[in-house]
Protein backbone atom coordinates (compact mmCIF):
# COMPACT_ATOMS: atom_id res chain seq x y z
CA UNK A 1 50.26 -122.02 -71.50
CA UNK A 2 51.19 -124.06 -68.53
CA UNK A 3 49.95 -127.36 -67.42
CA UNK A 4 50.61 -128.87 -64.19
CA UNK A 5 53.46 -132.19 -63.88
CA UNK A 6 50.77 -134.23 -62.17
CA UNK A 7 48.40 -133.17 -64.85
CA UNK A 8 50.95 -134.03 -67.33
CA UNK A 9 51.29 -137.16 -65.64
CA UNK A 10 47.46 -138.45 -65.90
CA UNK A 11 47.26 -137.70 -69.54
CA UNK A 12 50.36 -140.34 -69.90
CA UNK A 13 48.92 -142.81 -68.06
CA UNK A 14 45.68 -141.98 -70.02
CA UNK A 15 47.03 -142.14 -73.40
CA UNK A 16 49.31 -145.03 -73.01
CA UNK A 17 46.63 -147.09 -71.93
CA UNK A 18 44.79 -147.53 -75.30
CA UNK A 19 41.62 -149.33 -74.20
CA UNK A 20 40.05 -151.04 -76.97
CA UNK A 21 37.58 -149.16 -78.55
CA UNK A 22 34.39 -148.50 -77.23
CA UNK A 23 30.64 -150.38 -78.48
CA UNK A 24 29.77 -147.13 -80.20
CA UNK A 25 33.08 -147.13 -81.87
CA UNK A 26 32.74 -150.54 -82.80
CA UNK A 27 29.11 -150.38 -83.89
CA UNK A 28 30.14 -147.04 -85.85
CA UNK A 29 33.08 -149.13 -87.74
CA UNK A 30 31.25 -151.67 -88.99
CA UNK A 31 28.54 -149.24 -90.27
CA UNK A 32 31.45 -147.67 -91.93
CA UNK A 33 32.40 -151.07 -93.45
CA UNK A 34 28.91 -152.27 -94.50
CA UNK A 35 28.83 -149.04 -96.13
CA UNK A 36 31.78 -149.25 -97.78
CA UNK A 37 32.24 -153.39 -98.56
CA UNK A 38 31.40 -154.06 -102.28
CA UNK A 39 33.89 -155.93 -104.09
CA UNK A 40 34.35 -159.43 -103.28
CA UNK A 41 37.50 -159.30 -101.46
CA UNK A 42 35.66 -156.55 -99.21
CA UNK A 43 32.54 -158.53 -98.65
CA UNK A 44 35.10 -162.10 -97.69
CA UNK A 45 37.01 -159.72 -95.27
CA UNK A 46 33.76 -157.76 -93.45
CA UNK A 47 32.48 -161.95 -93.17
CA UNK A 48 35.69 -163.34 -91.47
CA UNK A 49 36.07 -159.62 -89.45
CA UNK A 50 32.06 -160.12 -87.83
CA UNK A 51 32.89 -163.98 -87.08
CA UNK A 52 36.05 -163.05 -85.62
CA UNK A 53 34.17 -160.01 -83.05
CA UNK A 54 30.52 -160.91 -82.37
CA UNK A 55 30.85 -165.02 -83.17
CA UNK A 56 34.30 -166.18 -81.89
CA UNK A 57 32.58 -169.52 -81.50
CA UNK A 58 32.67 -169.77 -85.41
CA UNK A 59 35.79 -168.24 -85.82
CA UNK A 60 38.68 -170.61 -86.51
CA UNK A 61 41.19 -168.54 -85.31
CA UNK A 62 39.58 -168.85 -81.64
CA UNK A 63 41.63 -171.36 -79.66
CA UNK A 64 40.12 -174.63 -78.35
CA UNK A 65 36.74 -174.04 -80.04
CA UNK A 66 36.03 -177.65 -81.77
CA UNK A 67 35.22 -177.68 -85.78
CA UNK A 68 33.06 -178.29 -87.43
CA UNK A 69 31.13 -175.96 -85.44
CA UNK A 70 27.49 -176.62 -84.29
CA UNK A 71 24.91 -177.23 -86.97
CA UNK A 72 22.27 -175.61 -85.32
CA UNK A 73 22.30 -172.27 -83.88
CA UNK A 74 20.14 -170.79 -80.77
CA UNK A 75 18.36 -167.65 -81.19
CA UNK A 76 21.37 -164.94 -79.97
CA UNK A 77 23.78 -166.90 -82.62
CA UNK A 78 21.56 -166.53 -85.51
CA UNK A 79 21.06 -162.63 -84.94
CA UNK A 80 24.83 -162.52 -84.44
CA UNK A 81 25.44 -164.09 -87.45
CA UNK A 82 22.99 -162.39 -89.42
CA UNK A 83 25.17 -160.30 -91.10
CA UNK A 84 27.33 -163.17 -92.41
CA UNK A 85 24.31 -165.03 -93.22
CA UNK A 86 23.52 -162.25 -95.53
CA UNK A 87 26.58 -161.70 -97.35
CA UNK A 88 26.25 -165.20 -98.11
CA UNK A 89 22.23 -164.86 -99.05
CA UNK A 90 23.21 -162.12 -101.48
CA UNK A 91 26.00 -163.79 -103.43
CA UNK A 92 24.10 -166.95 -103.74
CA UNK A 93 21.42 -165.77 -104.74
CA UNK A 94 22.74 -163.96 -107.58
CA UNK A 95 24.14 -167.36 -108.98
CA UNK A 96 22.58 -169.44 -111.63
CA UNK A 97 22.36 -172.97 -110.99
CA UNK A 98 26.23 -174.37 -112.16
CA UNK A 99 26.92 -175.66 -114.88
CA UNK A 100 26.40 -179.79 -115.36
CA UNK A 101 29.72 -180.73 -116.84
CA UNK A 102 30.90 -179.90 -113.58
CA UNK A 103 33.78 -177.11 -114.40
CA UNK A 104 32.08 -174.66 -111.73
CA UNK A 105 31.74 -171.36 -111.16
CA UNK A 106 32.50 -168.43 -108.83
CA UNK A 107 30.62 -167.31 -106.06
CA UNK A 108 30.82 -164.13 -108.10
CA UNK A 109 30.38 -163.73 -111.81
CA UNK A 110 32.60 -161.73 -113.68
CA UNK A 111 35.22 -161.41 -111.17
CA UNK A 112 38.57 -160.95 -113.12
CA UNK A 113 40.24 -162.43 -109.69
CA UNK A 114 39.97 -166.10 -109.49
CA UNK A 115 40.98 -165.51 -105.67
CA UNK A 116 38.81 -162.88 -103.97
CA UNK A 117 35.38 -164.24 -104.61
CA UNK A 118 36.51 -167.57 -102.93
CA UNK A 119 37.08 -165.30 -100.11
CA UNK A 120 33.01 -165.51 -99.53
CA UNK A 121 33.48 -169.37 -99.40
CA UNK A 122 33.46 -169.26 -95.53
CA UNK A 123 30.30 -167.20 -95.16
CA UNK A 124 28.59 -169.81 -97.62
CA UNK A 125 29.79 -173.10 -95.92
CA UNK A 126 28.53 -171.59 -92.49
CA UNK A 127 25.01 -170.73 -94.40
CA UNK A 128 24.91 -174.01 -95.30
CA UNK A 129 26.33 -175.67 -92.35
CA UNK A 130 23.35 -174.24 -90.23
CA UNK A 131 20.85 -175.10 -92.46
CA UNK A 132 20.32 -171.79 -93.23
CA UNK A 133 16.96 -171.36 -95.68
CA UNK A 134 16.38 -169.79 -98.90
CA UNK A 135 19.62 -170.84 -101.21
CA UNK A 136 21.18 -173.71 -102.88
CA UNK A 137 25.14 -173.29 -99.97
CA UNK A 138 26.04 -176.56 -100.60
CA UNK A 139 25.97 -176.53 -104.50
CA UNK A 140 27.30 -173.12 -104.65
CA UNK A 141 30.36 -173.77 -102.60
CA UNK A 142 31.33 -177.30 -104.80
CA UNK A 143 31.18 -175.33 -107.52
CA UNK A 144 33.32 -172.64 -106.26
CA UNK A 145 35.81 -175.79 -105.61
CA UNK A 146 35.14 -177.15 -109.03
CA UNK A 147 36.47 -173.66 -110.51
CA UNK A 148 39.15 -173.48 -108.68
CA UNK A 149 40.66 -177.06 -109.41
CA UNK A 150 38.56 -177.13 -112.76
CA UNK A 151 40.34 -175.98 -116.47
CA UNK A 152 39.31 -172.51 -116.75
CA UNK A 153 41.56 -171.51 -113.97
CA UNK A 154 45.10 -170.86 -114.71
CA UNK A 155 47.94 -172.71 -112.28
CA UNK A 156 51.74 -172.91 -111.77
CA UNK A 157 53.24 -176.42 -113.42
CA UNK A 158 53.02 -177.37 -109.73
CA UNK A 159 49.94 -176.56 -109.00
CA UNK A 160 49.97 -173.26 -107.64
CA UNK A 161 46.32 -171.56 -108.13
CA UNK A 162 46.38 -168.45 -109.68
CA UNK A 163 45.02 -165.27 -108.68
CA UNK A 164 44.21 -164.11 -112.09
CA UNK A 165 41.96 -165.68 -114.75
CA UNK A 166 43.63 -164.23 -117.46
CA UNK A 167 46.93 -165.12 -116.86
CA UNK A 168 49.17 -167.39 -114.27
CA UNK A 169 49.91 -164.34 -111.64
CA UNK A 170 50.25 -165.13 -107.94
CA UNK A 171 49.47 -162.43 -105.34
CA UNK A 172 50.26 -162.75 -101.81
CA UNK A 173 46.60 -161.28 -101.33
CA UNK A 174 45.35 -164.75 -102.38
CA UNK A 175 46.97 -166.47 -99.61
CA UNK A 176 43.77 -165.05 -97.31
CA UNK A 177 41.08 -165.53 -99.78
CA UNK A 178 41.56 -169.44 -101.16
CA UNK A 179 43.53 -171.41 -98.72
CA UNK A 180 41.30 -170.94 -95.63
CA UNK A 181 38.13 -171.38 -97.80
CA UNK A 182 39.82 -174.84 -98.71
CA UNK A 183 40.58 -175.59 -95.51
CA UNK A 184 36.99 -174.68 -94.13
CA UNK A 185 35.30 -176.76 -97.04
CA UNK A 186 37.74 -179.47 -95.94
CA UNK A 187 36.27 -179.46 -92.22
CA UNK A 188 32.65 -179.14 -93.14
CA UNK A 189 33.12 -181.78 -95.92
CA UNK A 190 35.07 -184.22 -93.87
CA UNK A 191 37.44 -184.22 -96.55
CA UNK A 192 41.11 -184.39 -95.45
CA UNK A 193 42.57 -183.92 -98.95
CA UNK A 194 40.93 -180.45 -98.93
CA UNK A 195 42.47 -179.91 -96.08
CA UNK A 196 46.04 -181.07 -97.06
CA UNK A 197 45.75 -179.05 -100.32
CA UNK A 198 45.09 -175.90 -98.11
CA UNK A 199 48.41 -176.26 -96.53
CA UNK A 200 49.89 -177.21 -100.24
CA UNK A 201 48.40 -173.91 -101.55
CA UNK A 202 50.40 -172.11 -98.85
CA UNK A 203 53.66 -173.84 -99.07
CA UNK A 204 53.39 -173.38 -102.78
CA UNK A 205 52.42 -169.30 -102.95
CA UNK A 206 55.52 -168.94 -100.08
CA UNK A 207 57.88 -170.65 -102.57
CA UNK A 208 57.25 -168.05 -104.90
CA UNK A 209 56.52 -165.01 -103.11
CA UNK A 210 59.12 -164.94 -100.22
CA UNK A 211 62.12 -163.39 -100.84
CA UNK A 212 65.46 -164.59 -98.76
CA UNK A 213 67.31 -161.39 -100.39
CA UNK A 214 64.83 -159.10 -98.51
CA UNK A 215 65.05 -160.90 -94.46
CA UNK A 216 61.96 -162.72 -96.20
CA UNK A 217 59.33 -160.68 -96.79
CA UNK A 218 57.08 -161.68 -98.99
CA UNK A 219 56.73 -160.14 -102.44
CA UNK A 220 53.42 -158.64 -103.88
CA UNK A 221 52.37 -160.24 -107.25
CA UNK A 222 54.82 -162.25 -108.84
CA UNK A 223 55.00 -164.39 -112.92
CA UNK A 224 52.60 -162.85 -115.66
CA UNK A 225 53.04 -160.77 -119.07
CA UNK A 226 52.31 -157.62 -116.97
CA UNK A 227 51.15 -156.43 -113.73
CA UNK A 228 53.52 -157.57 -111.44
CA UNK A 229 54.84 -156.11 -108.28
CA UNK A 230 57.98 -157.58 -107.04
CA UNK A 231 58.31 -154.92 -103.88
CA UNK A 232 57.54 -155.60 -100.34
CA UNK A 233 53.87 -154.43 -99.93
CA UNK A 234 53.19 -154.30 -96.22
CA UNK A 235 49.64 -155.33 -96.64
CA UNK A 236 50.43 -158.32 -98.55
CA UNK A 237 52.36 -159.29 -96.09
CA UNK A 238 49.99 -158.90 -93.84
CA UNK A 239 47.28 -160.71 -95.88
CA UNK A 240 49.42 -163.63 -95.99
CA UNK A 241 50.22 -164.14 -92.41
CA UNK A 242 46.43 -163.24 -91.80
CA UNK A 243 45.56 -166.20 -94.15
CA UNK A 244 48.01 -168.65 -92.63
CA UNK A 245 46.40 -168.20 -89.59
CA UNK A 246 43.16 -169.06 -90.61
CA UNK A 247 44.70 -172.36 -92.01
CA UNK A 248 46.31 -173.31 -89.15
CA UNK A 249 43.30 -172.87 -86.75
CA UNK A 250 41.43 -174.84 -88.84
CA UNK A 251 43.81 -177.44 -88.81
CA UNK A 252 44.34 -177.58 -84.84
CA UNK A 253 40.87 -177.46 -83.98
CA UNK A 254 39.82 -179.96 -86.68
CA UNK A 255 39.27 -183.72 -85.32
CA UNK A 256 41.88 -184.70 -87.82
CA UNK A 257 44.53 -181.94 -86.08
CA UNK A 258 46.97 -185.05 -84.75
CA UNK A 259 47.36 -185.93 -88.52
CA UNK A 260 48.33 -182.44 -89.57
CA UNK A 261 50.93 -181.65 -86.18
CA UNK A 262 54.07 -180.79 -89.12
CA UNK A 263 51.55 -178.73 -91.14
CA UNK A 264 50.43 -176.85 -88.54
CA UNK A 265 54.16 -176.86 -86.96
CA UNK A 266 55.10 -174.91 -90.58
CA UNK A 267 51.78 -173.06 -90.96
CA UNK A 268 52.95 -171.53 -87.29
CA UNK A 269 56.84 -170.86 -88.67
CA UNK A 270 55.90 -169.17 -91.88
CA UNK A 271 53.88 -166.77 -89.73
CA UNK A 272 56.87 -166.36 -87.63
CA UNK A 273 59.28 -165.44 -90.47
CA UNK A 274 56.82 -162.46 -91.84
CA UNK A 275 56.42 -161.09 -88.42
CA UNK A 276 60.21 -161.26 -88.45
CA UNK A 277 60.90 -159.84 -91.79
CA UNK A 278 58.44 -157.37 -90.64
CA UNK A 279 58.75 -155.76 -87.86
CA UNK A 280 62.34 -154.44 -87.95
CA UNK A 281 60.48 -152.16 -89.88
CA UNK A 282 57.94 -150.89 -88.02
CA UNK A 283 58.51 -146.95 -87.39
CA UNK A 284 58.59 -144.94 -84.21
CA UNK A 285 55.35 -143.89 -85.16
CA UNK A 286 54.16 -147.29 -84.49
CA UNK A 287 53.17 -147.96 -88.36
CA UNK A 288 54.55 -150.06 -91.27
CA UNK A 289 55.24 -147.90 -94.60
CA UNK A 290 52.89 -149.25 -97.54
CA UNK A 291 56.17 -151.36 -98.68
CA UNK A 292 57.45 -151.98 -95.55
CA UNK A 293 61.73 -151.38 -96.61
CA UNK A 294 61.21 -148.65 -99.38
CA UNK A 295 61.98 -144.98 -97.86
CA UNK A 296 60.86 -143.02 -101.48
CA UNK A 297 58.76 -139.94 -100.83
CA UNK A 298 54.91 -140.86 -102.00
CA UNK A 299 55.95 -144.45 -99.42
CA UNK A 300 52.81 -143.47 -96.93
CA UNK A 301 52.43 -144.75 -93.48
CA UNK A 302 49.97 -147.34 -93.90
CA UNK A 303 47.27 -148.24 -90.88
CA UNK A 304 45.72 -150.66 -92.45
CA UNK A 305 48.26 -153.05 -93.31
CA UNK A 306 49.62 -152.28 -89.81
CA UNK A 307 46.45 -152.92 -88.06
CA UNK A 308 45.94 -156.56 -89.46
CA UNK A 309 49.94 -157.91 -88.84
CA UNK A 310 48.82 -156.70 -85.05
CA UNK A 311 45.80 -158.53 -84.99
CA UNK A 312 48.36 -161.64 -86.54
CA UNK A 313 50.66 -160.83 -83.37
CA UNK A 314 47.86 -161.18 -80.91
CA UNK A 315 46.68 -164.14 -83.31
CA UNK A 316 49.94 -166.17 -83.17
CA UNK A 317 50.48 -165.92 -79.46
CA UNK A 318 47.31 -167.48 -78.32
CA UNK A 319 47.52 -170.28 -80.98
CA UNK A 320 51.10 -171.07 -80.59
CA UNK A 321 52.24 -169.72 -77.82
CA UNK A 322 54.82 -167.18 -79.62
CA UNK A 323 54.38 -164.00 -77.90
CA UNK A 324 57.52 -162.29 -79.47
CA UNK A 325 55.99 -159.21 -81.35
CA UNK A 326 53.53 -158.52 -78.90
CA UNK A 327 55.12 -155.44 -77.17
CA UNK A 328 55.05 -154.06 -81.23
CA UNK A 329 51.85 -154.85 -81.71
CA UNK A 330 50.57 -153.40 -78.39
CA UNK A 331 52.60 -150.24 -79.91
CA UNK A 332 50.86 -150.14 -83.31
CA UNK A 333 47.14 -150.14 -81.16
CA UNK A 334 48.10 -148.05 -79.38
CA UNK A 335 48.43 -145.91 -82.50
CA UNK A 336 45.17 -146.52 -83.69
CA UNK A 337 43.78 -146.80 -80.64
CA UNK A 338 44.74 -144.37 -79.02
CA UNK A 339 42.56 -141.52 -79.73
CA UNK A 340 39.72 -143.34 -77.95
CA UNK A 341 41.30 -141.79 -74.89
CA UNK A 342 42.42 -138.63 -76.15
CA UNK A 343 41.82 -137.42 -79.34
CA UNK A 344 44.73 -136.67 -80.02
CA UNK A 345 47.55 -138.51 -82.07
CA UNK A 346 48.27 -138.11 -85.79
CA UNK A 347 50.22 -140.61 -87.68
CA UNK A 348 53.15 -139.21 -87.94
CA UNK A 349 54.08 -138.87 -84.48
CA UNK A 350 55.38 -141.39 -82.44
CA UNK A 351 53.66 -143.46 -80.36
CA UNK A 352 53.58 -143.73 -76.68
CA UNK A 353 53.21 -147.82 -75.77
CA UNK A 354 55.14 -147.89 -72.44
CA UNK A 355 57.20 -146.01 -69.50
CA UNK A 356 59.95 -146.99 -71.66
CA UNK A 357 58.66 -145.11 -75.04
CA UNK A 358 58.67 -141.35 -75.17
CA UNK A 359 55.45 -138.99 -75.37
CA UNK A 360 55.99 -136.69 -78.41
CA UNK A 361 56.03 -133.03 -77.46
CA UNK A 362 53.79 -132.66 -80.66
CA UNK A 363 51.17 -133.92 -78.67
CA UNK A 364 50.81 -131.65 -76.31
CA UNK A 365 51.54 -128.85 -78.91
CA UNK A 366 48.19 -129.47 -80.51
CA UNK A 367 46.46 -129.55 -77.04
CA UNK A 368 47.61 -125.92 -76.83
CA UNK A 369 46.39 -124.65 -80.28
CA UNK A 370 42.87 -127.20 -80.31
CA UNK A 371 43.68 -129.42 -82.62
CA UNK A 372 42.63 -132.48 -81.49
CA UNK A 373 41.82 -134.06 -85.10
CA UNK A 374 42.91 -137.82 -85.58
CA UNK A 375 43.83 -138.78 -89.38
CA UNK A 376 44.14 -142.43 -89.16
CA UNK A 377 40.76 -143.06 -86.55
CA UNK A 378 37.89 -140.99 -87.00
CA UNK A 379 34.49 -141.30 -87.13
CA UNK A 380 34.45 -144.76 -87.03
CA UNK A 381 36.84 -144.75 -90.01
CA UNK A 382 40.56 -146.40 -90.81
CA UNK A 383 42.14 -143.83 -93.16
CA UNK A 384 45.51 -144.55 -94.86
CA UNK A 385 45.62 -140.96 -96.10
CA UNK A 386 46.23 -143.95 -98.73
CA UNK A 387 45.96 -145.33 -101.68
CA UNK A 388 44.36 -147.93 -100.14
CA UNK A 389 44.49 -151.56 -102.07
CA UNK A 390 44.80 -151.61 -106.02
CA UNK A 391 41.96 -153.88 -107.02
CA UNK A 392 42.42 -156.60 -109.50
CA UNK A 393 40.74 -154.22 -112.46
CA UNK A 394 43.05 -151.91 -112.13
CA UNK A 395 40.64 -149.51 -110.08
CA UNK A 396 43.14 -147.18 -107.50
CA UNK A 397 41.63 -145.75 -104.57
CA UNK A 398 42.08 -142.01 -104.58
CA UNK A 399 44.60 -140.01 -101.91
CA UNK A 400 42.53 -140.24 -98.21
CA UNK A 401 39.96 -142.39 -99.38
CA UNK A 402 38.19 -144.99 -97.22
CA UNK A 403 39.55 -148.26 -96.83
CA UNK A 404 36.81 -150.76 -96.56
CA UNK A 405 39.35 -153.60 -95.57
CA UNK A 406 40.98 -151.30 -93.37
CA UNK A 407 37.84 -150.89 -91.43
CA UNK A 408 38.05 -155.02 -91.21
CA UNK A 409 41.48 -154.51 -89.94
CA UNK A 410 40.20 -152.97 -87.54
CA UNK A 411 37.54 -154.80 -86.16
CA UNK A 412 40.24 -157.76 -86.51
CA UNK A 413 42.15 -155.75 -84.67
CA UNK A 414 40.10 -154.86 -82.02
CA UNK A 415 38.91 -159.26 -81.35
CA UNK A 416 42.57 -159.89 -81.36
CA UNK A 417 43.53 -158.20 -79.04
CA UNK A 418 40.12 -158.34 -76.57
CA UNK A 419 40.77 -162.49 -77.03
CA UNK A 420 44.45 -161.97 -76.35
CA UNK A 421 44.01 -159.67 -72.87
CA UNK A 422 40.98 -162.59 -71.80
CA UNK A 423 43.70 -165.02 -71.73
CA UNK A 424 45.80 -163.10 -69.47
CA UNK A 425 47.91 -161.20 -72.25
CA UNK A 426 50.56 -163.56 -72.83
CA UNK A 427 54.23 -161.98 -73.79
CA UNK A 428 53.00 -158.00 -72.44
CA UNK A 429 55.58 -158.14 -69.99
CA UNK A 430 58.43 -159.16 -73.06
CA UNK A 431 60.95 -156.66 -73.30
CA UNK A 432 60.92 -155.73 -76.96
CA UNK A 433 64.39 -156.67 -78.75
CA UNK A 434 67.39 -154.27 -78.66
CA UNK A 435 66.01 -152.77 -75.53
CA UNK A 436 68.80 -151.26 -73.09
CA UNK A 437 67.49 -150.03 -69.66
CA UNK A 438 69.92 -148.13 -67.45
CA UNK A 439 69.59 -145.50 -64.29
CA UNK A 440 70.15 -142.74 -67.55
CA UNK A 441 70.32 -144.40 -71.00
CA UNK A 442 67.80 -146.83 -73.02
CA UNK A 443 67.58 -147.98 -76.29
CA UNK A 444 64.15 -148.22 -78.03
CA UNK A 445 64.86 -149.56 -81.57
CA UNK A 446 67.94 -149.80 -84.56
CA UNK A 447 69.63 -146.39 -84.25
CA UNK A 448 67.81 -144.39 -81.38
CA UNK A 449 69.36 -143.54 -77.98
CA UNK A 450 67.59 -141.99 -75.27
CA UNK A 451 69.68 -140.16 -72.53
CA UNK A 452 67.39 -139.14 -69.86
CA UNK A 453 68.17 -137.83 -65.91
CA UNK A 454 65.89 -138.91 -63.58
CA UNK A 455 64.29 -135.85 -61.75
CA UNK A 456 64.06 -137.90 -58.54
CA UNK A 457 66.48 -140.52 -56.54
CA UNK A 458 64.15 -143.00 -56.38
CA UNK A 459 62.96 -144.57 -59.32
CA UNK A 460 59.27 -144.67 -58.44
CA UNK A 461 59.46 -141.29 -58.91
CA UNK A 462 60.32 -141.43 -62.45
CA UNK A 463 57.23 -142.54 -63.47
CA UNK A 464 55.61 -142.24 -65.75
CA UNK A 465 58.83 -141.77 -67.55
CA UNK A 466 58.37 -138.70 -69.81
CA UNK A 467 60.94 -136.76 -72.15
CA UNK A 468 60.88 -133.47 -73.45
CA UNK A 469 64.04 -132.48 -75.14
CA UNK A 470 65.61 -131.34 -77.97
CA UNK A 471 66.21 -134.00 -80.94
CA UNK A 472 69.89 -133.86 -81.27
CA UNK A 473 70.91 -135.66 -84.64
CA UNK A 474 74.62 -135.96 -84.89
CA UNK A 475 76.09 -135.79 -88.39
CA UNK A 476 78.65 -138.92 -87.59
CA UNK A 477 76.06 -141.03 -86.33
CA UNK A 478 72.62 -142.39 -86.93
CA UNK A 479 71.24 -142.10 -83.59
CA UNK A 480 69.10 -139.50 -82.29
CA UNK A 481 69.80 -138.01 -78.83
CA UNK A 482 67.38 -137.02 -76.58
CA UNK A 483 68.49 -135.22 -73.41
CA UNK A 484 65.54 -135.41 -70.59
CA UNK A 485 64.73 -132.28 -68.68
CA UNK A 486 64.10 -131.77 -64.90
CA UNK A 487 60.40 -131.60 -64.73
CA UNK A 488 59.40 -128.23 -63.00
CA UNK A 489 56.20 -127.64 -61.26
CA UNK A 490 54.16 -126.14 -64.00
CA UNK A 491 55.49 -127.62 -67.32
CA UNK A 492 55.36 -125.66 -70.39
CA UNK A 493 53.02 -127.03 -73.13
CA UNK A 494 55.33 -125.35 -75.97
CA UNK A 495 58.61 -127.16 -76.76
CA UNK A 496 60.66 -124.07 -77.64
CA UNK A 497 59.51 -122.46 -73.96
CA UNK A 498 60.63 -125.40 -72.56
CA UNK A 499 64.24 -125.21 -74.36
């Protein structure tokens, strides 16, 4: 089978373009993930994901967009809302009225995280911040306040909430679900303590979970009898720079933001130093293993942790103006993104981001026997091929089940980066790091070495800038070699023709 250079040449351009997904994607995610969304963690995540892609204007993460937001809403806002509005509905309503001697309760009962149900708290204060009918908001979300602060939960000696009810455990997971509902409780309250203690809860779970020995990732569940996790976890890591976020754009856009200029100063650095401690891990494939440094067999690529540090790329650059990861995060979309053009790409082959990446022959090897199946986005569905998230009862998705936050990821994913390309796509022009461009040679990450010959004396001609070769592995070095071929007229779709 034979397919034409110029041919060959629009299905680059094509496939390295990555659109973002299309409304019938979009509306077929989020079926996927109100489907899927039942634990409280899930139902926190789908609230902040729909505020974040169909009401930016209540999303704090959206840049100069005053808070509190407004108190009423027009017609279009209250349909676009309505999904939020009834995740809130449905866990207040299942609430009895709190308790009088004012030690509060959950937003969900029975929860054996003291974290996740919090994670609702935003959902709730917008309910009640809109006057939204039917449900006691306001009561609900002081006493999910009073819990948290109240005796029944357990804490750190300085303070540090804990994730767990039955024991002091801290799980970088909790960074997302408590400190922006404090910080959000703290804006609609007028309450600048609330606020503060936000930031406190942050700077207190990143004295505990970071770890300098690792570059500074942050460890997954740390202190406790049992249970705890001390490796890398790529979507805790994620979760945590997610949460931060959420913090910080609460704090900027709050009318109390000059006040909080060194909070917000560290909320923006700690972000920083995950995305740093990160991404020198991120494979060729454009995906983060599920612990990001650990290379042991059953160590799957993970898109859902992957998906969300993106979104915290995009995220970071339009609220403070570091664009540094954004080539890597253009990279891991175009990973998950990518099929929307063609179909095409399965995890485990690299990914095609720029005319300085390579397009795996793999690729085109499936276009010649039909297989055009995508295993990380199909059918409106994130797979991690995955155990996805162990929940805090111990309950382990099975291999290739859904991820319901990984369909949040997604949609988080997908705002990102539509809010990051309306402001003009600050940092896509950034080299990435390490990056070596000469007439023959570049570098594309720790280790790898590209030699390719142009096929043409001037360099317009080189474009886009596709290698098929042989993978040449030396045994004395790490780097893998790959020696370009002249492009002939009709290109061979199979890799050992070509050879």
């Amino acid at each position: 089978m034979f397919i034409s250079w110029s041919a060959l040449s629009a299905l680059f351009l094509v496939y390295v373009s990555a659109q973002g997904l299309t409304s019938h994607q979009i509306d077929t995610v989020q079926q996927r993930l109100a489907e899927g969304a039942t634990h409280s963690w899930e139902l926190g995540t789908r609230a902040q994901a729909l505020l974040e892609l169909s009401a930016p204007s209540f999303s704090v993460l959206t840049p100069s967009i005053p808070l509190p937001p407004p108190p009423y809403l027009d017609s279009s806002l209250n349909d676009t809302l309505a999904d939020v509005f009834a995740i809130a509905r449905n866990a207040v309503a299942a609430l009895p009225p709190p308790p009088s001697n004012g030690s509060g309760q959950p937003f969900i009962l029975g929860d054996s995280s003291v974290g996740d149900p919090a994670s609702i708290g935003t959902a709730v204060l917008i309910a009640n911040w809109t006057n939204l009918g039917g449900e006691y908001y306001a009561a609900a979300a002081t006493a999910q306040i009073q819990y948290l602060f109240g005796p029944a939960v357990p804490k750190t000696h300085d303070g540090a909430i804990s994730h767990l009810a039955s024991q002091v455990q801290l799980w970088s997971d909790s960074v997302y679900m408590v400190p922006p509902f404090l910080a959000y409780y703290g804006i609609t309250t007028g309450n600048q303590s609330m606020l503060q203690e936000a930031y406190h809860q942050v700077k207190l779970y990143r004295s505990y979970l970071r770890d300098n020995s690792a570059g500074g990732l942050w460890q997954h569940i740390v202190i406790g009898t049992n249970g705890t996790d001390s490796g890398h976890w790529s979507t805790g890591n994620a979760w945590a720079a997610a949460g931060m976020l959420r913090v910080l754009g609460t704090l900027k856009s709050s009318p109390f933001s000059r006040d909080f200029n060194n909070q917000i100063k560290d909320l923006g650095n700690w972000v920083a130093e995950i995305h740093s401690a990160m991404y020198p891990h991120l494979q060729a494939n454009g995906l983060f293993k599920n612990y990001a440094d650990q290379n042991y067999a059953n160590n799957f690529d993970d898109a859902s942790s992957s998906a969300l540090l993106a979104a915290t790329v995009y995220r970071l650059a339009l609220l403070t103006g570091n664009e540094k990861y954004v080539r890597q995060a253009e990279r891991t979309r175009a990973a998950l993104f990518a099929a929307n053009s063609t179909s095409a790409i399965a995890s485990g082959d690299p990914v095609v981001t720029s005319s300085f990446d390579i397009l795996d022959f793999a690729v085109l090897e499936r276009l010649e026997h039909g297989n055009l199946e995508h295993d990380i986005f199909e059918h409106g569905t994130l797979f991690d091929r995955v155990r996805a998230r162990v929940s805090v009862d111990g309950v382990e998705c099975p291999e290739g089940a859904q991820s319901p936050e990984g369909q949040a990821f997604t949609l988080m994913l997908q705002s990102a980066w539509r809010d990051w390309s309306a402001a003009g796509s600050p940092g896509a022009n950034v080299a990435p790091p390490g990056v070596r461009v000469g007439i023959n040679t570049m570098v594309l990450g720790a280790g790898s070495t590209y030699y390719c010959t142009a096929h043409s004396k001037n360099p317009a001609d080189s474009l886009p800038f596709l290698c098929f070769a042989r993978l040449h592995t030396s045994a004395k070095s790490s780097r893998t070699r790959i020696t370009r071929l002249e492009p002939p007229r009709a290109m061979p779709m199979s890799v050992s023709d070509a050879l």
